[in-house]
Protein backbone atom coordinates (compact mmCIF):
# COMPACT_ATOMS: atom_id res chain seq x y z
CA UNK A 1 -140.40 103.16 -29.77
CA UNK A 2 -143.57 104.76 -28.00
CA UNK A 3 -144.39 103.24 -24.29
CA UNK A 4 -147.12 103.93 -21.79
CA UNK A 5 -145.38 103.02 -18.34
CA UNK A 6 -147.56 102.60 -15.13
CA UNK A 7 -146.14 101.94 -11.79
CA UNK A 8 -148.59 101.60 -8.96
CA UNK A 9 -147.24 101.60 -5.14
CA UNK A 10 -149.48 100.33 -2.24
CA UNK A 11 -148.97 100.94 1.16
CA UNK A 12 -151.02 99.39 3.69
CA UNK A 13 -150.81 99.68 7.63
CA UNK A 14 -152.31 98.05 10.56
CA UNK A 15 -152.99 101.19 12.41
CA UNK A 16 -153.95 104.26 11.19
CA UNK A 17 -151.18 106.88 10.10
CA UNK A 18 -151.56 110.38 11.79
CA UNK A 19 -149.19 112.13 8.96
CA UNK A 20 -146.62 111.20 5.89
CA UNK A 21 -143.95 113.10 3.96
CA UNK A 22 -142.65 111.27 0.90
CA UNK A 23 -140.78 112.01 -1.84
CA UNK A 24 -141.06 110.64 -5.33
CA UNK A 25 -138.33 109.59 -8.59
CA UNK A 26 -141.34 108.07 -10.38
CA UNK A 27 -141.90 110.94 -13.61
CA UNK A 28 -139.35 110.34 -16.70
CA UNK A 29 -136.80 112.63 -17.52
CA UNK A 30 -135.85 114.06 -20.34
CA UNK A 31 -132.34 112.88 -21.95
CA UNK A 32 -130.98 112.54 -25.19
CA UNK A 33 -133.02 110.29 -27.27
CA UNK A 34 -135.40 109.92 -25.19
CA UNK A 35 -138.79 112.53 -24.62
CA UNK A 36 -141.28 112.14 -22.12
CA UNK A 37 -144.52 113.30 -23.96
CA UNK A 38 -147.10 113.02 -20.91
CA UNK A 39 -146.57 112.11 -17.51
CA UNK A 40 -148.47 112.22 -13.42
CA UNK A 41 -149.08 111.20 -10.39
CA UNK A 42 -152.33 110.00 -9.05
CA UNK A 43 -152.42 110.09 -4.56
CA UNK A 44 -154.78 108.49 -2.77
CA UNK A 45 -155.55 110.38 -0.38
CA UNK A 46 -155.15 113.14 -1.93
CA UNK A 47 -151.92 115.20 -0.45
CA UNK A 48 -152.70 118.25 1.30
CA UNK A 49 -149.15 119.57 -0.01
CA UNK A 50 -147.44 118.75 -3.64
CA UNK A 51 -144.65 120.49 -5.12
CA UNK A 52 -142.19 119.50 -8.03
CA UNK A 53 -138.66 120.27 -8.61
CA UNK A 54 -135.44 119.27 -9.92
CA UNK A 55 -132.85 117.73 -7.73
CA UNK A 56 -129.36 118.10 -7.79
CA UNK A 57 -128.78 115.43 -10.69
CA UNK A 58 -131.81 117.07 -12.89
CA UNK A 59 -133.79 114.55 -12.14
CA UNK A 60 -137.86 115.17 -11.17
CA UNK A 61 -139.07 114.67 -7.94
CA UNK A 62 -142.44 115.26 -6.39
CA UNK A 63 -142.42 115.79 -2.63
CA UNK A 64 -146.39 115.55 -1.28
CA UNK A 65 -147.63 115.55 2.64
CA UNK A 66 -150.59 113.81 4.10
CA UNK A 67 -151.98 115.02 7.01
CA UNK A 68 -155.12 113.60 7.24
CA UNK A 69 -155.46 109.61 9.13
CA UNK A 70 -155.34 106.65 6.26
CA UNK A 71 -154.57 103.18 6.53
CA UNK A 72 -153.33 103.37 2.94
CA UNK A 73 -151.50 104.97 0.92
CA UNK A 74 -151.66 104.72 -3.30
CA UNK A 75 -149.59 106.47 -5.58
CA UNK A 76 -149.65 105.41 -9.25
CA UNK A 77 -147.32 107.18 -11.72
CA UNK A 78 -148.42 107.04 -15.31
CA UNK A 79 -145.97 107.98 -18.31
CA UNK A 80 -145.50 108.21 -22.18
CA UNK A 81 -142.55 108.19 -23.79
CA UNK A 82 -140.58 107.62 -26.79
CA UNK A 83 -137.26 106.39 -26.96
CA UNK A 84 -135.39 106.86 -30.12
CA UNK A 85 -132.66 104.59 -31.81
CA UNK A 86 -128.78 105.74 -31.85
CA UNK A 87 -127.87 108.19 -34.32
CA UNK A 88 -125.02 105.77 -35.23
CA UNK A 89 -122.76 102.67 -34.44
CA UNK A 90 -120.82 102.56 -30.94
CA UNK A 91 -117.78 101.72 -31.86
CA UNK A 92 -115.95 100.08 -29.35
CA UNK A 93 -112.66 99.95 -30.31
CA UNK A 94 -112.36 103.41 -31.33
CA UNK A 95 -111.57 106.20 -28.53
CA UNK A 96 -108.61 106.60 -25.90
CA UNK A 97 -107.32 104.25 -23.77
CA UNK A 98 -108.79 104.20 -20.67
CA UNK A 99 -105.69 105.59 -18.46
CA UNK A 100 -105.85 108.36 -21.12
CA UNK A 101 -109.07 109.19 -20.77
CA UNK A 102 -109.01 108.98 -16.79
CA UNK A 103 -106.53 111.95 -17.25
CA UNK A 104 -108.37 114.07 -19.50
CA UNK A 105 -111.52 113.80 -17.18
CA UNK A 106 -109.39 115.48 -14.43
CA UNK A 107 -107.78 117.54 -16.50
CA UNK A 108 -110.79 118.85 -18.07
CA UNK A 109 -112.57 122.19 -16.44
CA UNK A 110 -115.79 121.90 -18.90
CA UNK A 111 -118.87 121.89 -17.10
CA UNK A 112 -119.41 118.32 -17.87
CA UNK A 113 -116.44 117.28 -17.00
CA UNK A 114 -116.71 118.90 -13.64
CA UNK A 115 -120.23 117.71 -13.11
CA UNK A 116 -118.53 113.85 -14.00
CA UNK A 117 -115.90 113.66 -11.64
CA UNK A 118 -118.70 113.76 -8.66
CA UNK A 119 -119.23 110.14 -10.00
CA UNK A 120 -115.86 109.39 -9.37
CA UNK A 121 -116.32 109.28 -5.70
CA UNK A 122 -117.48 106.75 -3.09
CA UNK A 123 -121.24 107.23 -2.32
CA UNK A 124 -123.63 105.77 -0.14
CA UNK A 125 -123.83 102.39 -1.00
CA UNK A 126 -120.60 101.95 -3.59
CA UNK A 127 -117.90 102.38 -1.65
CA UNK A 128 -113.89 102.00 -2.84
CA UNK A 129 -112.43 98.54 -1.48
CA UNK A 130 -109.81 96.17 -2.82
CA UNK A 131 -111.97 93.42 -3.93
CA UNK A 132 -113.60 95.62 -6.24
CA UNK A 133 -110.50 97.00 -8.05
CA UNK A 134 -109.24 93.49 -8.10
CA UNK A 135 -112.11 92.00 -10.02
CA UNK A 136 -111.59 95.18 -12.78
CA UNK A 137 -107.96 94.11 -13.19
CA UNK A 138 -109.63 91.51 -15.36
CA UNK A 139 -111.22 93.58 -17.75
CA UNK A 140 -109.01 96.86 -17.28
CA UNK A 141 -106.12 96.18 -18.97
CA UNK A 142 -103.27 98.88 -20.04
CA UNK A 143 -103.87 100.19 -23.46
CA UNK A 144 -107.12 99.22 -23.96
CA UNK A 145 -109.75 101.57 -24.85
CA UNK A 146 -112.38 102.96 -21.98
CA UNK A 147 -115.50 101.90 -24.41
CA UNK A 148 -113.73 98.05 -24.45
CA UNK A 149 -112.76 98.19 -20.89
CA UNK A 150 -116.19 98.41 -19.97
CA UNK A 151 -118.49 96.49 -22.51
CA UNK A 152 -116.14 93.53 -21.19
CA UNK A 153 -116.46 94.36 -17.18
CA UNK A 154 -120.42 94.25 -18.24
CA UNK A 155 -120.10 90.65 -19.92
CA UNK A 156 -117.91 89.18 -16.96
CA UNK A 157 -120.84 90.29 -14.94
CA UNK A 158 -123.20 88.99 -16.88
CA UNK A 159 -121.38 86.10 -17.89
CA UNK A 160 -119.80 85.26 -13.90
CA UNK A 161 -122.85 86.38 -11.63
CA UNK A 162 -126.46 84.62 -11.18
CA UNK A 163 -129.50 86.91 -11.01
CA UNK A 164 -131.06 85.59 -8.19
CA UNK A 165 -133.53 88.19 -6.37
CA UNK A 166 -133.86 86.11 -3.07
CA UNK A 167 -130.37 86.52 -2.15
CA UNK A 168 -129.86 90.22 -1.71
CA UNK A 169 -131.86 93.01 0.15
CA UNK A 170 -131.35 96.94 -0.22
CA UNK A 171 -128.69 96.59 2.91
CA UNK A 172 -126.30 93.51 1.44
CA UNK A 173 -122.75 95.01 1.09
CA UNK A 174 -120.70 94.38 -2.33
CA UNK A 175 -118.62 92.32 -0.97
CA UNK A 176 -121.30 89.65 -0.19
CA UNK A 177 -122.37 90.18 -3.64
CA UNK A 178 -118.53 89.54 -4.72
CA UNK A 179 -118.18 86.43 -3.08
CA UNK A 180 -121.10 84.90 -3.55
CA UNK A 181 -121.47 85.60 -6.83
CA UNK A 182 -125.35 86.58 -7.24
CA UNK A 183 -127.90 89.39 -6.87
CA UNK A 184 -130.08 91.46 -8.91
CA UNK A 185 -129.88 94.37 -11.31
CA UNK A 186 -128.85 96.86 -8.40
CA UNK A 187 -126.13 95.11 -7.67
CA UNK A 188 -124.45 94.30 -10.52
CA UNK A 189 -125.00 98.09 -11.38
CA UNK A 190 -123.53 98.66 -8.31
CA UNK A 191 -120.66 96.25 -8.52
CA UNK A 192 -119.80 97.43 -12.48
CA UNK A 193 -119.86 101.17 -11.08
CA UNK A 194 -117.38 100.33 -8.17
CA UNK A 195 -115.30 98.88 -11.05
CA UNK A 196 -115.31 101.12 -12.74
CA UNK A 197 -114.51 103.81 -9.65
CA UNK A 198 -111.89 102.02 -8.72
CA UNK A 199 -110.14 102.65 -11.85
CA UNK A 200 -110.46 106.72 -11.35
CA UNK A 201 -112.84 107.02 -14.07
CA UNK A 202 -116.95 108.27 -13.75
CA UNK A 203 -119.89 106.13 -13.76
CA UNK A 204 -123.16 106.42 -12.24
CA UNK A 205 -126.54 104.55 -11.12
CA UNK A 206 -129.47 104.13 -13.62
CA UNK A 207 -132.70 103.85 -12.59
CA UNK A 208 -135.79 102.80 -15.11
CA UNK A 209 -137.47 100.24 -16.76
CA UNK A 210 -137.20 97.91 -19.34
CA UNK A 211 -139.45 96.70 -22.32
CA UNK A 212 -139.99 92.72 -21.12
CA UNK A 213 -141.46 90.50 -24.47
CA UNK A 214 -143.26 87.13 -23.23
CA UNK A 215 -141.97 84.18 -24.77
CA UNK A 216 -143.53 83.13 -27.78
CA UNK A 217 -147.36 81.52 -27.46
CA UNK A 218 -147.49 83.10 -23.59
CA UNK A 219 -149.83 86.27 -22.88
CA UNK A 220 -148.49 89.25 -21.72
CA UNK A 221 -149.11 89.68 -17.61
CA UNK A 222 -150.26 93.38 -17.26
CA UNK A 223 -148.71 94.50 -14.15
CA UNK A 224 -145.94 92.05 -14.06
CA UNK A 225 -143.01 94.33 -14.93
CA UNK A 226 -140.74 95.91 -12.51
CA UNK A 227 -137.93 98.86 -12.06
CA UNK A 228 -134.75 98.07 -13.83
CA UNK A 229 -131.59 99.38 -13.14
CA UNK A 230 -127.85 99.85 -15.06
CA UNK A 231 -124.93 101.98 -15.27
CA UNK A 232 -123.21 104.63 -17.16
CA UNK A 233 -119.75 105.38 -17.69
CA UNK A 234 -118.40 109.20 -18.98
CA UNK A 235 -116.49 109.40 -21.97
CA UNK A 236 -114.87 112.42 -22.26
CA UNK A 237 -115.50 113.89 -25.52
CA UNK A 238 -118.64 111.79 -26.41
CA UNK A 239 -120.43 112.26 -22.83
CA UNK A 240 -122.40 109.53 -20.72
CA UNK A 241 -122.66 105.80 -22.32
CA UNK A 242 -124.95 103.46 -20.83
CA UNK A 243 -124.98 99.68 -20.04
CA UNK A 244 -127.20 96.71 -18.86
CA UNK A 245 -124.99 93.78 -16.84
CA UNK A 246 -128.17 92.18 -16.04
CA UNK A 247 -129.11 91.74 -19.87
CA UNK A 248 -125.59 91.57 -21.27
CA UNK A 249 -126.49 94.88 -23.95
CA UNK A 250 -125.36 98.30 -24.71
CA UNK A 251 -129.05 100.14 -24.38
CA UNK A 252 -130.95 101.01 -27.17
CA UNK A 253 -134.84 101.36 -27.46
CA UNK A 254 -135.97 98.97 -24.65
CA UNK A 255 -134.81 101.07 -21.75
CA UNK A 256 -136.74 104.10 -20.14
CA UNK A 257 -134.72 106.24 -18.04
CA UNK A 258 -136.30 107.79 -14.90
CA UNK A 259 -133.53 108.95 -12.70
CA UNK A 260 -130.02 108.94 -12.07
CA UNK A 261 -127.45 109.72 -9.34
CA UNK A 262 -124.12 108.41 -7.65
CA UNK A 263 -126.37 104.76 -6.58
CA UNK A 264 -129.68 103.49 -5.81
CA UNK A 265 -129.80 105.92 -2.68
CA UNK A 266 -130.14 109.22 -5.16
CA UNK A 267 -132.75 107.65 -6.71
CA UNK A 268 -135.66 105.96 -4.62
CA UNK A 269 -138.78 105.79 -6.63
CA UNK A 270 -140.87 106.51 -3.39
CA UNK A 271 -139.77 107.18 0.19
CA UNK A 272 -140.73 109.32 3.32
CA UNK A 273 -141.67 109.19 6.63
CA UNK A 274 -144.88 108.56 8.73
CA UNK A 275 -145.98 109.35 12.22
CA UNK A 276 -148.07 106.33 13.77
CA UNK A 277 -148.74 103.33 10.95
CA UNK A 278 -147.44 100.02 13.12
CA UNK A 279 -146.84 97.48 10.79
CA UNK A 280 -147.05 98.08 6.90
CA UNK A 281 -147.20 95.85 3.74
CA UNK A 282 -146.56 97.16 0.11
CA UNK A 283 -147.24 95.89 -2.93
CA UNK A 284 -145.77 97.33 -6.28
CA UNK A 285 -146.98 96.65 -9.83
CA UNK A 286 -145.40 98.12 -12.90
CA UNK A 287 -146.50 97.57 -16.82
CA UNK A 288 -144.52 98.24 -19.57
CA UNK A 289 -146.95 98.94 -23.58
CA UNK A 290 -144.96 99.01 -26.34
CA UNK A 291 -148.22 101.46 -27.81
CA UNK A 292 -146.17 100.39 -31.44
CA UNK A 293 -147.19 96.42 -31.00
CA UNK A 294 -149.82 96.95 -28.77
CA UNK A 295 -152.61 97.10 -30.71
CA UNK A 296 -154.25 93.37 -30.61
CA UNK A 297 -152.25 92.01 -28.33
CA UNK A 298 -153.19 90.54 -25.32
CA UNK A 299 -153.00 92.83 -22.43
CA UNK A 300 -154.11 95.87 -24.74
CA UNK A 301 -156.94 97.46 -26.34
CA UNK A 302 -157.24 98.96 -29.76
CA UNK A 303 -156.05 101.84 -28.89
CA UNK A 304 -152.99 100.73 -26.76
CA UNK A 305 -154.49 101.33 -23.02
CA UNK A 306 -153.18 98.17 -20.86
CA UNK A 307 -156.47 95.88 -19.57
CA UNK A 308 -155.53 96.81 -16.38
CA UNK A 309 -156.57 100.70 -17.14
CA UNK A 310 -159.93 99.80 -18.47
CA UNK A 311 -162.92 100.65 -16.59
């Protein structure tokens, strides 16, 4: 599959800003299967400072300065990419048992391996408690293999927790999201990698976006996407597998990955600091062309470029 992702951020303030730093997780990576064939940033103002590097997950961030007044701040990341299908079947009966493969991945001195175990930590927002390993009893049981284990912690999730993006905020602990039984994508990526933690094995935060289809006889709402989020667990031998609690579904074509890291906090799409600025709204609008159906569909030209793009 061949998308054109844009993701547009708007900052506005009530009093002028003297100065900004900010750093940005908004240009794809490159990972197996997947290959980011164009992608930048468009700042408004324009920074008087931009640099890119890699951070300490490989994942591309752009760190700009302002230093110029503005009541506003615009940055719009746009991407193409192409996500290919799995080479073959995941098979998830096949493979060790999860206790067995918990001691090969500390046994193991391969880079990987070493790399993995970071993700076996606590981390800024996941952090090791005894509701957590209490919920993956259910799914964790002896014997069974790691691949099982967790395609069945992601269907509890899916099947036991409501999506419901008015309960939650960036600062709601697990355990509210335990007990009440609701949140959004970051959390349940967050509660399945706690899970999963808890058990000694490796699993880390996702962050992307996902191909949304309108339901059948509705037009396609350029802009109306948003960031998506979902975990991956190692498997020693066969690497990282990913998975989508939220949508119940082993990843396959529909997901773009931008960025990954121990949780949400490693992966920010945009953050920084400002000197002056009062108060501040945002607004955030993300689209999501499929450039293989987009041809005359609604929300598309001819040649694939979103309505939205057109001037």
């Amino acid at each position: 599959m061949n998308y054109r992702i844009s993701h547009r951020t708007e900052y506005h303030y009530a009093e002028p800003v003297d100065s900004g730093y900010n750093e940005a997780r908004l240009l794809p990576r490159a990972v197996p299967r997947q290959i980011a064939t164009a992608a930048a940033l468009a700042i408004d103002p324009p920074p008087s400072d931009y640099r890119e590097r890699l951070d300490y997950f490989g994942n591309r961030v752009a760190s700009f300065s302002i230093d110029e007044p503005h009541q506003s701040l615009t940055v719009t990341a746009t991407s193409e990419v192409t996500v290919e299908p799995r080479s073959g079947r995941l098979d998830l009966f096949e493979g060790e048992s999860w206790e067995t493969s918990r001691g090969i991945l500390m046994q193991s001195s391969d880079a990987e391996s070493l790399m993995a175990r970071d993700f076996v930590l606590d981390s800024p927002l996941v952090v090791a408690q005894a509701g957590l390993a209490d919920y993956a009893d259910g799914s964790f049981v002896r014997g069974r293999s790691l691949l099982e284990s967790v395609h069945d912690l992601m269907e509890r999730i899916h099947r036991e927790f409501r999506y419901d993006p008015e309960f939650t905020t960036l600062s709601t602990p697990l355990t509210q999201v335990l007990e009440h039984r609701r949140g959004v994508c970051q959390d349940f990526a967050h509660l399945a990698i706690g899970c999963i933690r808890s058990r000694g094995l490796a699993a880390r935060y996702v962050s992307g976006y996902i191909e949304t289809v309108p339901p059948p006889g509705r037009q396609r709402l350029v802009g109306a996407d948003a960031s998506h989020a979902w975990f991956s667990v190692f498997v020693p031998g066969a690497g990282w597998v990913d998975f989508d609690p939220t949508n119940n579904q082993v990843p396959e074509t529909q997901h773009i990955t931008i960025a990954w890291g121990r949780d949400y906090s490693d992966v920010t799409p945009l953050k920084g600091i400002i000197f002056g600025g009062g108060s501040m709204t945002m607004k955030v609008a993300v689209d999501v062309l499929n450039l293989d159906t987009a041809c005359g569909q609604p929300g598309g030209d001819a040649t694939g470029n979103p309505a939205a793009w057109q001037t």
